[in-house]
N, C-alpha and C. Protein backbone atom coordinates (compact mmCIF):
# COMPACT_ATOMS: atom_id res chain seq x y z
N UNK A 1 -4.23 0.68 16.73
CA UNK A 1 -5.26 0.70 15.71
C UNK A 1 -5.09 -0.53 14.81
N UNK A 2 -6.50 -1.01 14.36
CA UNK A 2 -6.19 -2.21 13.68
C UNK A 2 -6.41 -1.16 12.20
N UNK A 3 -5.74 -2.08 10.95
CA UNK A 3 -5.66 -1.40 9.82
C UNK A 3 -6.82 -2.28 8.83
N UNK A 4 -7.11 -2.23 7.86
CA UNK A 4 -8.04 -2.71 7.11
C UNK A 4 -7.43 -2.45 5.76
N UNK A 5 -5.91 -3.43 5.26
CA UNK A 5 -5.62 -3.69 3.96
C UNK A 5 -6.04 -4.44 3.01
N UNK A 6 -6.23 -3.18 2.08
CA UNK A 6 -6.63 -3.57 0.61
C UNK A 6 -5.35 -4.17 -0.44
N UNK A 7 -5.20 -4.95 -0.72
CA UNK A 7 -3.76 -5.39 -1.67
C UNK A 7 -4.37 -5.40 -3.28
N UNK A 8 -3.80 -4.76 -3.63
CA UNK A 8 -3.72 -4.21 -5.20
C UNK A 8 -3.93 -5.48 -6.01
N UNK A 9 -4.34 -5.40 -7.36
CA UNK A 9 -4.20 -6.52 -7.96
C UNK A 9 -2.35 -7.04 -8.68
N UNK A 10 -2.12 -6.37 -8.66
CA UNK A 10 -0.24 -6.20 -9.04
C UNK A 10 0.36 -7.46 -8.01
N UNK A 11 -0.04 -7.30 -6.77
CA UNK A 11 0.53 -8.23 -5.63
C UNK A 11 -0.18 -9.30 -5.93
N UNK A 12 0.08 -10.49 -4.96
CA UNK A 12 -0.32 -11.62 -4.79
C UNK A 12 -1.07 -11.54 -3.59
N UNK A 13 -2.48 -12.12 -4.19
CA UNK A 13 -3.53 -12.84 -2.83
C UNK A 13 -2.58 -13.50 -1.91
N UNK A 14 -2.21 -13.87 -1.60
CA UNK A 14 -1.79 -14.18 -0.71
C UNK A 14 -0.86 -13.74 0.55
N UNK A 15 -1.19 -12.24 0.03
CA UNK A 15 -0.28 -11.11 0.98
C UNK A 15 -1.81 -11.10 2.00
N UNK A 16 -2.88 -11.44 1.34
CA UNK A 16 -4.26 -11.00 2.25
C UNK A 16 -3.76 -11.76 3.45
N UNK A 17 -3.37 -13.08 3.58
CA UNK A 17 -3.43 -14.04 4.34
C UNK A 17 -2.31 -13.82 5.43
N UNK A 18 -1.39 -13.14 4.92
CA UNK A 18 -0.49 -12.89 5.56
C UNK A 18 -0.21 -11.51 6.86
N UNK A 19 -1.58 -11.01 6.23
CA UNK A 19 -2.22 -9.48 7.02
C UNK A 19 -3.32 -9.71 8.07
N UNK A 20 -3.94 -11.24 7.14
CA UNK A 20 -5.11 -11.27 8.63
C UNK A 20 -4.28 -12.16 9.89
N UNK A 21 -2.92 -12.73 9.19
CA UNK A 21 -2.25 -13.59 10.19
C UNK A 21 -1.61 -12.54 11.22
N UNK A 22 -1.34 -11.48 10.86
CA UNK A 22 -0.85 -10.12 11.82
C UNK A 22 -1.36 -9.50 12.52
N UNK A 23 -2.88 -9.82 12.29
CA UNK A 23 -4.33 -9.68 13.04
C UNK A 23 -4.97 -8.49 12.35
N UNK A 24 -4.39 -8.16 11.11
CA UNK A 24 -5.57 -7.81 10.49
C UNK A 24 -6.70 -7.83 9.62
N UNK A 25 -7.30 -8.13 10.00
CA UNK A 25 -8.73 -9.30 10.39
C UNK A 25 -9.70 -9.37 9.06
N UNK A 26 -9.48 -7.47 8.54
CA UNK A 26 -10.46 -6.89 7.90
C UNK A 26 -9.64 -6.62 6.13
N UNK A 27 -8.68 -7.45 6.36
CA UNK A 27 -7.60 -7.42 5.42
C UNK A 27 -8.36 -8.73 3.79
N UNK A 28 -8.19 -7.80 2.55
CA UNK A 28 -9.05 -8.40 1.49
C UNK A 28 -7.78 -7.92 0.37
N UNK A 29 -8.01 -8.29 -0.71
CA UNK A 29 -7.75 -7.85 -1.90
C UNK A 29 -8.59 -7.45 -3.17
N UNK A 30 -8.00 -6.83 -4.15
CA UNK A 30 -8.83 -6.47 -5.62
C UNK A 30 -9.63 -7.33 -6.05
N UNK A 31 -8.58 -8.36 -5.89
CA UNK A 31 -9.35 -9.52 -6.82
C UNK A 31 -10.52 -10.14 -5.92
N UNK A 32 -10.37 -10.39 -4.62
CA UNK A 32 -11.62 -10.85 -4.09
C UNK A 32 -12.89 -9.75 -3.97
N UNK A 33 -12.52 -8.90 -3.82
CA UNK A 33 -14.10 -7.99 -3.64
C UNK A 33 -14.56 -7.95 -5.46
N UNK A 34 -13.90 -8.63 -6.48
CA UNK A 34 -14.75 -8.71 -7.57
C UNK A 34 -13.85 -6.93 -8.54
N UNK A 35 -12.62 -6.54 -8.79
CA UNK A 35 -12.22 -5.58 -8.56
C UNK A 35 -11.47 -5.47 -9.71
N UNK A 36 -10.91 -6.68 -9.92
CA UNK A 36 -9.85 -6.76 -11.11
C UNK A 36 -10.20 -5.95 -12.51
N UNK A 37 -8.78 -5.22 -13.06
CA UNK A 37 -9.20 -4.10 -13.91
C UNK A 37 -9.75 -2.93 -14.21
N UNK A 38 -10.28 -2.71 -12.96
CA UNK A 38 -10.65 -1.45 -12.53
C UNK A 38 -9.52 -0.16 -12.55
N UNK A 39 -9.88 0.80 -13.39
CA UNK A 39 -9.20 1.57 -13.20
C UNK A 39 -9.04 2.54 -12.71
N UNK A 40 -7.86 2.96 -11.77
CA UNK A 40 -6.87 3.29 -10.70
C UNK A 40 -7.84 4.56 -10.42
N UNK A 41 -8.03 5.44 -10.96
CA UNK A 41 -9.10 6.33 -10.77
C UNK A 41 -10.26 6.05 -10.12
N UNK A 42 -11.00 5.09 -10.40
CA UNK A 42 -12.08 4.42 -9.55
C UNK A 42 -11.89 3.98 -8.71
N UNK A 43 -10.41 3.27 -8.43
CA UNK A 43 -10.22 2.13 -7.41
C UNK A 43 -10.26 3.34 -6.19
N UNK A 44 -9.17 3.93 -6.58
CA UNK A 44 -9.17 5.12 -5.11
C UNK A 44 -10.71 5.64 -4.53
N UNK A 45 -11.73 5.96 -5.33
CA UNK A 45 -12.95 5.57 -4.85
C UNK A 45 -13.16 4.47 -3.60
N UNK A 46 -13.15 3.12 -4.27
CA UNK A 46 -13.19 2.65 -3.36
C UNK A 46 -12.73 2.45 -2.15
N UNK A 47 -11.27 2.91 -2.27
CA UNK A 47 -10.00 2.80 -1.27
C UNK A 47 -10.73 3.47 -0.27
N UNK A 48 -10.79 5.15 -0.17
CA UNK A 48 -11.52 6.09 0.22
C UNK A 48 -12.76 5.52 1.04
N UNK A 49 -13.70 5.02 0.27
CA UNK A 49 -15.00 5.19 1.03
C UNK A 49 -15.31 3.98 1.70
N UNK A 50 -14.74 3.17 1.69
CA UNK A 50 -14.40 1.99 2.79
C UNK A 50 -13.06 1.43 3.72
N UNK A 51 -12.71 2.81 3.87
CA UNK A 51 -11.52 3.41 4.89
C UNK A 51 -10.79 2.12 5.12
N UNK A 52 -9.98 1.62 3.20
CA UNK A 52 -8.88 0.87 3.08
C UNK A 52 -7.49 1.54 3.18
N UNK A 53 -6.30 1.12 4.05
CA UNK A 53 -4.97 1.33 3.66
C UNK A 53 -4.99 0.54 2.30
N UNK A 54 -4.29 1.45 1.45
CA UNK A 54 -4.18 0.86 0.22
C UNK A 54 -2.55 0.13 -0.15
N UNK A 55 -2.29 -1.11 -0.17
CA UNK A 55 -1.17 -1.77 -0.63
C UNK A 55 -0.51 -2.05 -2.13
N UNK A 56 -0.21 -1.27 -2.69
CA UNK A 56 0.52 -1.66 -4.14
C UNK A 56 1.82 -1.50 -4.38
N UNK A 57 1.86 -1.78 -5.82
CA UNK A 57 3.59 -1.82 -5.97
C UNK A 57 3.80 -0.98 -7.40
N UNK A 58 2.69 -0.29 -7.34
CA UNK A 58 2.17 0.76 -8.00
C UNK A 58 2.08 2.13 -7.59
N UNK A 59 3.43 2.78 -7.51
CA UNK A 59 3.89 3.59 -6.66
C UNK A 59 3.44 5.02 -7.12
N UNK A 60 3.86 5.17 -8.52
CA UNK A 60 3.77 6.60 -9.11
C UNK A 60 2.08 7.42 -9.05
N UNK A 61 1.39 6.07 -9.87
CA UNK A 61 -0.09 6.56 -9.99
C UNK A 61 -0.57 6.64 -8.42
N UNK A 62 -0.19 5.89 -7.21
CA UNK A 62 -1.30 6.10 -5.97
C UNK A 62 -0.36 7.81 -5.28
N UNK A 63 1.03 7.55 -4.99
CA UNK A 63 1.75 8.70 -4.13
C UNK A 63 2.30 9.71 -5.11
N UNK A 64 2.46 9.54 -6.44
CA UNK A 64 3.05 10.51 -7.03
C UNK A 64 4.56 9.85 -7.45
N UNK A 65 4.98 10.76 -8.63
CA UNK A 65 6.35 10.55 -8.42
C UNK A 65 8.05 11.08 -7.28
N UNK A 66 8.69 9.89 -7.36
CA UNK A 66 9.27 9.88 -6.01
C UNK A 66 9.97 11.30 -6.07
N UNK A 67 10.08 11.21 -4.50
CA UNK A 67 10.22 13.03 -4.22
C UNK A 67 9.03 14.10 -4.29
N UNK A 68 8.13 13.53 -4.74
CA UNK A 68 7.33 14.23 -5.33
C UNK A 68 5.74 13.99 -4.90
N UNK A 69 5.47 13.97 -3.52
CA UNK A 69 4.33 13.38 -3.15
C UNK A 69 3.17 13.65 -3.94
N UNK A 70 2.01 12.95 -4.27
CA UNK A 70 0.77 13.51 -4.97
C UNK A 70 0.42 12.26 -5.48
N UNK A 71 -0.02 11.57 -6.79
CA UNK A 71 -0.71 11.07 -7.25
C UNK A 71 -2.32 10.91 -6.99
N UNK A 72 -2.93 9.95 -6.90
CA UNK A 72 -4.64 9.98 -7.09
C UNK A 72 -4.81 9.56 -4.78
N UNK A 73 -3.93 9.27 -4.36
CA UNK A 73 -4.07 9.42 -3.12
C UNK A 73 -3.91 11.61 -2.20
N UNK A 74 -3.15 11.77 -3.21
CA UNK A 74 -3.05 13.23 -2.65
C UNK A 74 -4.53 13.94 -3.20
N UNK A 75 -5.22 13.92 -4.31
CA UNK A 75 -6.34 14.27 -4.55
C UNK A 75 -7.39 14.06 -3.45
N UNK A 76 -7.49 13.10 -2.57
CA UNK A 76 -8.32 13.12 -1.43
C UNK A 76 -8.12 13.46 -0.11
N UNK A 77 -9.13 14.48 0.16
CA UNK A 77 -9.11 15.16 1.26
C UNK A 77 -8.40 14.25 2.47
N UNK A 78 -9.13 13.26 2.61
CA UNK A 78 -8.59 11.83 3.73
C UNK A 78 -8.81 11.53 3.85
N UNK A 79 -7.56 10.63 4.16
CA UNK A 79 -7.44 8.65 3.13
C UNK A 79 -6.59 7.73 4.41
N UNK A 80 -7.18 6.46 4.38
CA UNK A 80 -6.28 5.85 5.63
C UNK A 80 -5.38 4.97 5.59
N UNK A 81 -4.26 5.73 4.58
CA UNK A 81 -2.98 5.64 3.92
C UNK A 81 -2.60 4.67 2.84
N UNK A 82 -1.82 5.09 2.43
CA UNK A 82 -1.19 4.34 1.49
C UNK A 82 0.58 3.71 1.77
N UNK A 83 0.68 2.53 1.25
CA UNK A 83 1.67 1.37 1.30
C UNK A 83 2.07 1.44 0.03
N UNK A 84 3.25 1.48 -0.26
CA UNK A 84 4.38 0.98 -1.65
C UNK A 84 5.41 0.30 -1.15
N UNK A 85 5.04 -0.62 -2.24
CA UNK A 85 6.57 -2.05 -2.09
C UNK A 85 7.03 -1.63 -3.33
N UNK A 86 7.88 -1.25 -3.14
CA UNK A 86 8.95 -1.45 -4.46
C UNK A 86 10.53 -2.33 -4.57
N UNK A 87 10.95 -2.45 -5.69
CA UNK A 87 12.15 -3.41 -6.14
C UNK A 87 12.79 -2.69 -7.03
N UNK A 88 14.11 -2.84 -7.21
CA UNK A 88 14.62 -2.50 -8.66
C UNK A 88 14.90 -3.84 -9.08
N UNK A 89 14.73 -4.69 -8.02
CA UNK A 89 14.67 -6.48 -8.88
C UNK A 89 13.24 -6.25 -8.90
N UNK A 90 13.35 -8.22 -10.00
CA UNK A 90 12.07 -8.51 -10.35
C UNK A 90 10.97 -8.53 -8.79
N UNK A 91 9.42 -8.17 -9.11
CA UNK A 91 8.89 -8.67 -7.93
C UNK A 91 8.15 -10.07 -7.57
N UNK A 92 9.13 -10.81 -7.69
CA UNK A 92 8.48 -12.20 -7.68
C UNK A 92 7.75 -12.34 -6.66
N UNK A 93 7.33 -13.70 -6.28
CA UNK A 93 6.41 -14.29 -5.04
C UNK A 93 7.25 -13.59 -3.57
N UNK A 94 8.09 -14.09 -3.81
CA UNK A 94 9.40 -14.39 -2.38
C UNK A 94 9.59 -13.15 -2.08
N UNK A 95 9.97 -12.28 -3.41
CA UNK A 95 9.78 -10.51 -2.99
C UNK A 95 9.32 -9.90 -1.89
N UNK A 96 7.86 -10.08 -2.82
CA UNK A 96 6.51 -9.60 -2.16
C UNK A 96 5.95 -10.01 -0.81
N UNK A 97 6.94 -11.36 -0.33
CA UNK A 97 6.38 -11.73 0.83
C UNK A 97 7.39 -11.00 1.53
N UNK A 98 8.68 -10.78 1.39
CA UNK A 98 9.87 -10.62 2.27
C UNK A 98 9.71 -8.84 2.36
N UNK A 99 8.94 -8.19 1.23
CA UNK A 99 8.89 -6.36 1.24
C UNK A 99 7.35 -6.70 2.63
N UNK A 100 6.48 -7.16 1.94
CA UNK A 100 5.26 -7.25 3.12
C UNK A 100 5.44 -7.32 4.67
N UNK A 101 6.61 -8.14 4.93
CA UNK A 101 6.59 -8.58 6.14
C UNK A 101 7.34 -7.57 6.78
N UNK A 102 8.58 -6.83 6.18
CA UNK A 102 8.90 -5.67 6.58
C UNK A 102 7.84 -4.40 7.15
N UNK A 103 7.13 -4.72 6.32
CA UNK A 103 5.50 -3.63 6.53
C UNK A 103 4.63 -3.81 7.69
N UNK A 104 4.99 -5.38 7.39
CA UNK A 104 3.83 -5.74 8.45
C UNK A 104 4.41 -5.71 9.93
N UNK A 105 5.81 -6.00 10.02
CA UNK A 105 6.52 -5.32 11.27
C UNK A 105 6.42 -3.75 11.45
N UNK A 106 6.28 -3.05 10.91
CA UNK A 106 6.54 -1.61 11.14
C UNK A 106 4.93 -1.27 11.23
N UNK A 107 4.12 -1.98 10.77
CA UNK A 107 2.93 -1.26 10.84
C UNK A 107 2.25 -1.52 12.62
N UNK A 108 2.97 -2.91 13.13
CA UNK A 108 2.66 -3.22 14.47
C UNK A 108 3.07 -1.91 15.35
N UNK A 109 3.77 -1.15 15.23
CA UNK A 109 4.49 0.25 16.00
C UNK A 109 3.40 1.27 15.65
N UNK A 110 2.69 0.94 14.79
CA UNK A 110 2.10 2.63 13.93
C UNK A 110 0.46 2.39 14.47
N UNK A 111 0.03 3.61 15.07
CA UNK A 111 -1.09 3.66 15.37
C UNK A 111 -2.07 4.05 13.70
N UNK A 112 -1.59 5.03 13.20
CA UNK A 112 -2.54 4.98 11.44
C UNK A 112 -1.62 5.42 10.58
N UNK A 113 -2.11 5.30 9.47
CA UNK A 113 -1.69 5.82 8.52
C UNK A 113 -2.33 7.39 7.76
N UNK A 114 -3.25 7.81 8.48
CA UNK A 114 -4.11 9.10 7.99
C UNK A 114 -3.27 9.65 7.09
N UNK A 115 -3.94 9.96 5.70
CA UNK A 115 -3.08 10.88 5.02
C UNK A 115 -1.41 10.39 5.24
N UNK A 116 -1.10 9.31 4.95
CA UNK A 116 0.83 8.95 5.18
C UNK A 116 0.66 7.53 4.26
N UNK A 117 2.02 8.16 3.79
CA UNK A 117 2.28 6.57 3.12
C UNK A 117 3.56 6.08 3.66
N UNK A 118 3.25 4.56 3.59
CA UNK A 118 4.77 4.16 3.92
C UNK A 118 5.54 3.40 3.04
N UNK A 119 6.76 3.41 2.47
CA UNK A 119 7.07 2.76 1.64
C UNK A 119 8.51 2.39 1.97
N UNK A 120 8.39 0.80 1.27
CA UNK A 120 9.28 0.32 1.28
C UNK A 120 10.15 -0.22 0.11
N UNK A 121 11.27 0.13 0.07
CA UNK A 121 12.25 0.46 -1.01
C UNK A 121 13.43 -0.53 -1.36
N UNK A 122 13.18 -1.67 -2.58
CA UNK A 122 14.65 -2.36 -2.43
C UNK A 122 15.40 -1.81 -3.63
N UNK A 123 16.94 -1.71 -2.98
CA UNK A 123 17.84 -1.07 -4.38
C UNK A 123 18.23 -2.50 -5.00
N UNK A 124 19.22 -2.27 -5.85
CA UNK A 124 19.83 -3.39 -6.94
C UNK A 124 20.53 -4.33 -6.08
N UNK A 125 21.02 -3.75 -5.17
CA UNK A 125 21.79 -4.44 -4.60
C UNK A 125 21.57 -5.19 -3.07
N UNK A 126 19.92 -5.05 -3.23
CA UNK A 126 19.22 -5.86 -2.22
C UNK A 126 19.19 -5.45 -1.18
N UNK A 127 19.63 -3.56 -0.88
CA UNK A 127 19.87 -2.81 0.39
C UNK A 127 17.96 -2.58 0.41
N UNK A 128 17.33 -2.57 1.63
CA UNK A 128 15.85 -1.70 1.88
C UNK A 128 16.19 -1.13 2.89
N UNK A 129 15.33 0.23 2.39
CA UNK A 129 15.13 1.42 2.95
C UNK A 129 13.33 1.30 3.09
N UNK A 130 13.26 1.80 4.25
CA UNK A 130 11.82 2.26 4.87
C UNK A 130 11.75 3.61 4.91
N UNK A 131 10.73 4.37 4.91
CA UNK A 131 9.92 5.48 4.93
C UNK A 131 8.82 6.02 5.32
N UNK A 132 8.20 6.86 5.91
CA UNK A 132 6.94 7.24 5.89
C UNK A 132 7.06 8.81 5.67
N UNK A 133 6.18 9.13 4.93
CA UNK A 133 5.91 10.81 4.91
C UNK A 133 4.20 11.06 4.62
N UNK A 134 4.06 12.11 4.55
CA UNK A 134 2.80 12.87 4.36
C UNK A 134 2.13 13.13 3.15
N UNK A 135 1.28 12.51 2.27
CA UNK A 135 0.93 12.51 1.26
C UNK A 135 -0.02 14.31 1.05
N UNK A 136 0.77 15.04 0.92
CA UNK A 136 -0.18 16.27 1.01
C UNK A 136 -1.38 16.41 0.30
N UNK A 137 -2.36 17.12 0.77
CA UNK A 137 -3.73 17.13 -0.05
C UNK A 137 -3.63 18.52 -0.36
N UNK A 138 -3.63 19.10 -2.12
CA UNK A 138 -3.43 20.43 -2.57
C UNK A 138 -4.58 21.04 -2.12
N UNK A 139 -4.10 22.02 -1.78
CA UNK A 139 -5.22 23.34 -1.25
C UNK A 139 -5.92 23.94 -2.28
């Protein structure tokens, strides 16, 4: 399956470039569809109804807090997943390219993301951990 990532405004444009170079084709960001400042409540709107994987580094508000699946991605019935990069370092440029590319290897194995997020996790001490689980939708 090809994926169709949306990259948050938090990241750098230039993760777009780096998604259509992986061949995915249909790969945009916030800031180019005209998006910037929109708030997170709305954005998932959009995420939703133009069947974006959603990419941020904005972990709590899209999946919930950790351990704790939910945020404004668990509110929808289904969604064609969600992505978190996180750091306990700063997320500079170099970060964001080196958490992405981890993603963008693991996403080549993954047929979708339906309802799943995957996230990727750096500790202090520069160890990453990968993940995927099931963003549940409350009954």
């Amino acid at each position: 399956m090809t994926f169709k990532l949306l990259i948050d405004e938090c990241l750098s444009p230039e993760l777009v470039q780096r998604a259509i170079d992986a061949g995915y084709l249909e790969s945009t960001c916030i800031r180019y569809r005209g998006l910037a400042g929109t708030k997170d409540w709305r954005l998932i709107e959009h995420v939703v109804a133009n069947d974006f994987t959603f990419v941020t580094n904005n972990s709590i508000d899209f999946r919930g807090s950790s351990g704790h699946p939910g945020g404004l991605h668990a509110k929808q019935p289904i969604h064609a997943g969600l992505i978190c990069l996180n750091s306990a370092q700063v997320m500079d440029l170099a970060r964001q390219h080196d958490l992405f590319g981890i993603v963008l290897s693991e996403l080549a194995g993954l047929n979708d993301l339906i309802n799943t997020a995957l996230e990727v996790s750096e500790a202090e001490d520069g160890a990453v951990k990968l993940k995927t689980y099931t963003i549940p939708h409350p009954a």
